[in-house]
Protein backbone atom coordinates (compact mmCIF):
# COMPACT_ATOMS: atom_id res chain seq x y z
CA UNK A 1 100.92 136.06 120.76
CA UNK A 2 99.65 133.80 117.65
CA UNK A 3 102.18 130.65 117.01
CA UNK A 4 103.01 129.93 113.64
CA UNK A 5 101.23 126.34 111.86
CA UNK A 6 102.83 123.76 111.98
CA UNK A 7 104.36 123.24 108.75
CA UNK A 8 102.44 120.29 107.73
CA UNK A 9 99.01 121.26 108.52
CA UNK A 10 96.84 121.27 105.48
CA UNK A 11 99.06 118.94 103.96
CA UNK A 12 97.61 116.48 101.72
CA UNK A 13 98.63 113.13 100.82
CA UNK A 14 97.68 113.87 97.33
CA UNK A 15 99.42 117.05 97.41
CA UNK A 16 102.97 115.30 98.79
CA UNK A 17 102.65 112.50 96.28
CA UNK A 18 102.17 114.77 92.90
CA UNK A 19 105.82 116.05 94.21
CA UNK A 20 107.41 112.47 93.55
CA UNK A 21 109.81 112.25 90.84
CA UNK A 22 109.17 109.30 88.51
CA UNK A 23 112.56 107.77 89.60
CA UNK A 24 111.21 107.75 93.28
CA UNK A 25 112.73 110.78 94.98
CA UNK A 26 111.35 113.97 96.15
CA UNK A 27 112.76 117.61 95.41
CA UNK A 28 114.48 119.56 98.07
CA UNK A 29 113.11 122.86 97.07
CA UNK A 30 109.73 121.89 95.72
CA UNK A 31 109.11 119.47 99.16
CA UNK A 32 110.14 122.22 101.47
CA UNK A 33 107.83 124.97 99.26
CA UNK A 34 105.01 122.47 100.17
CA UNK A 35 106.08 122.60 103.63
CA UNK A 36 106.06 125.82 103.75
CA UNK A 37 109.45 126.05 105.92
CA UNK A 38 111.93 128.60 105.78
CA UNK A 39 114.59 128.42 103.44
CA UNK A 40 116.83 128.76 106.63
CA UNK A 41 115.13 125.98 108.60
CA UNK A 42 116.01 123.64 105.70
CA UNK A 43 119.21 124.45 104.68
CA UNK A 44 119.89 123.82 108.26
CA UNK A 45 118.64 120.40 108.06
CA UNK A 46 120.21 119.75 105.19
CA UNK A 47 123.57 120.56 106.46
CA UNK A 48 123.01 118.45 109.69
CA UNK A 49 122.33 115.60 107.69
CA UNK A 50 124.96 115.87 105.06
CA UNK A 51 127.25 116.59 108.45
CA UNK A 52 125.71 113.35 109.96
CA UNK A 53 126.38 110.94 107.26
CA UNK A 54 129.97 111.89 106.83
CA UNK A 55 130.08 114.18 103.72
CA UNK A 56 130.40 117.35 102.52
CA UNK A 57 128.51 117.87 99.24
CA UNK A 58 125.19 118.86 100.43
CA UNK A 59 124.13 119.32 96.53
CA UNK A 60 124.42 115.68 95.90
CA UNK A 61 122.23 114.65 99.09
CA UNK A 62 119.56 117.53 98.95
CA UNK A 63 116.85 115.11 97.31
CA UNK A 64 118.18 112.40 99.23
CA UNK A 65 117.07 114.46 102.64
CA UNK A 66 114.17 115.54 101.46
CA UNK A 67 113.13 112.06 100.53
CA UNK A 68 113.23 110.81 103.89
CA UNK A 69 111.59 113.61 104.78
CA UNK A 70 108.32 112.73 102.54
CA UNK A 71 109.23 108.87 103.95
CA UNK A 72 108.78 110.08 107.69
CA UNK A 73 105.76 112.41 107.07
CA UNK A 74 104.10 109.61 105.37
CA UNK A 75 104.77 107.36 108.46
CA UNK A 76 103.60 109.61 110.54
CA UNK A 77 101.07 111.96 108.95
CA UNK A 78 99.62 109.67 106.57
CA UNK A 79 100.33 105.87 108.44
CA UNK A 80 96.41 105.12 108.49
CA UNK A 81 95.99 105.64 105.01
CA UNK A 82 99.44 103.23 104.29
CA UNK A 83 97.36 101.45 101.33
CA UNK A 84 97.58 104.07 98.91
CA UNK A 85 101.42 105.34 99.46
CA UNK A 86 102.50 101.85 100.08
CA UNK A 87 104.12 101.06 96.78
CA UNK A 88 105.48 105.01 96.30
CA UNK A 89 107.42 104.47 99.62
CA UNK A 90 108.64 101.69 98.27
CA UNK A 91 110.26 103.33 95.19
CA UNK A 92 111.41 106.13 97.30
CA UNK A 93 113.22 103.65 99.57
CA UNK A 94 114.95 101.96 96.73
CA UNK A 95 115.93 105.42 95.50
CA UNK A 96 117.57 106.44 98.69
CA UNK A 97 119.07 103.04 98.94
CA UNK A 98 120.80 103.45 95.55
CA UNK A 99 121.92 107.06 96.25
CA UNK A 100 123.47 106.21 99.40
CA UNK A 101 125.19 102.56 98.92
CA UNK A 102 128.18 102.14 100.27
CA UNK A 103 131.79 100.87 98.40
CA UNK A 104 133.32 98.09 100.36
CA UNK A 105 136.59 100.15 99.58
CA UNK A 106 135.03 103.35 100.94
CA UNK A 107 134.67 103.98 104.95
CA UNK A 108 131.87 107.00 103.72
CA UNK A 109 128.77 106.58 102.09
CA UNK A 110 127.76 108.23 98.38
């Protein structure tokens, strides 16, 4: 029996950065295209996630997932060549920070 890729083999840096959004995030769909995984597989994650953070609107946190996503593949995939994502991590950190702050009135975040 053949086992499927792993879904970020032949993954480029170059490839996962042209996916950034100018304000910093990355797209759910277009990141998860890239990684070739199944629609199913993501949703899935996305759900968890949402789930995990306390909310319910999975629409509103979609990028947000799929921006720490790119942030952990970098870390992991792409960690020895740090010097050219460095600054793009950055950004995308930032972004996530300002999607996800938290109200002092609110106990959930977003």
């Amino acid at each position: 029996s053949s086992s499927s890729p792993s879904p970020s083999v032949g993954l480029s840096l170059t490839g996962l950065i042209n996916l950034q959004a100018a304000d910093g995030s990355w797209n759910f769909k277009q990141l998860f295209n890239l990684l070739k995984v199944a629609e199913a597989s993501s949703q899935k994650g996305l759900k968890d996630f949402v789930s995990f953070i306390g909310s319910s609107d999975e629409s509103k946190f979609a990028d947000v997932f799929a921006t720490l996503v790119a942030l952990n593949i970098l870390n992991q995939k792409f960690k020895s060549e740090e010097e050219e994502w460095e600054l793009i991590g950055d950004k995308a950190q930032l972004w996530v920070k300002q999607k996800t702050r938290c109200k002092p009135d609110q106990k959930k975040c977003g």
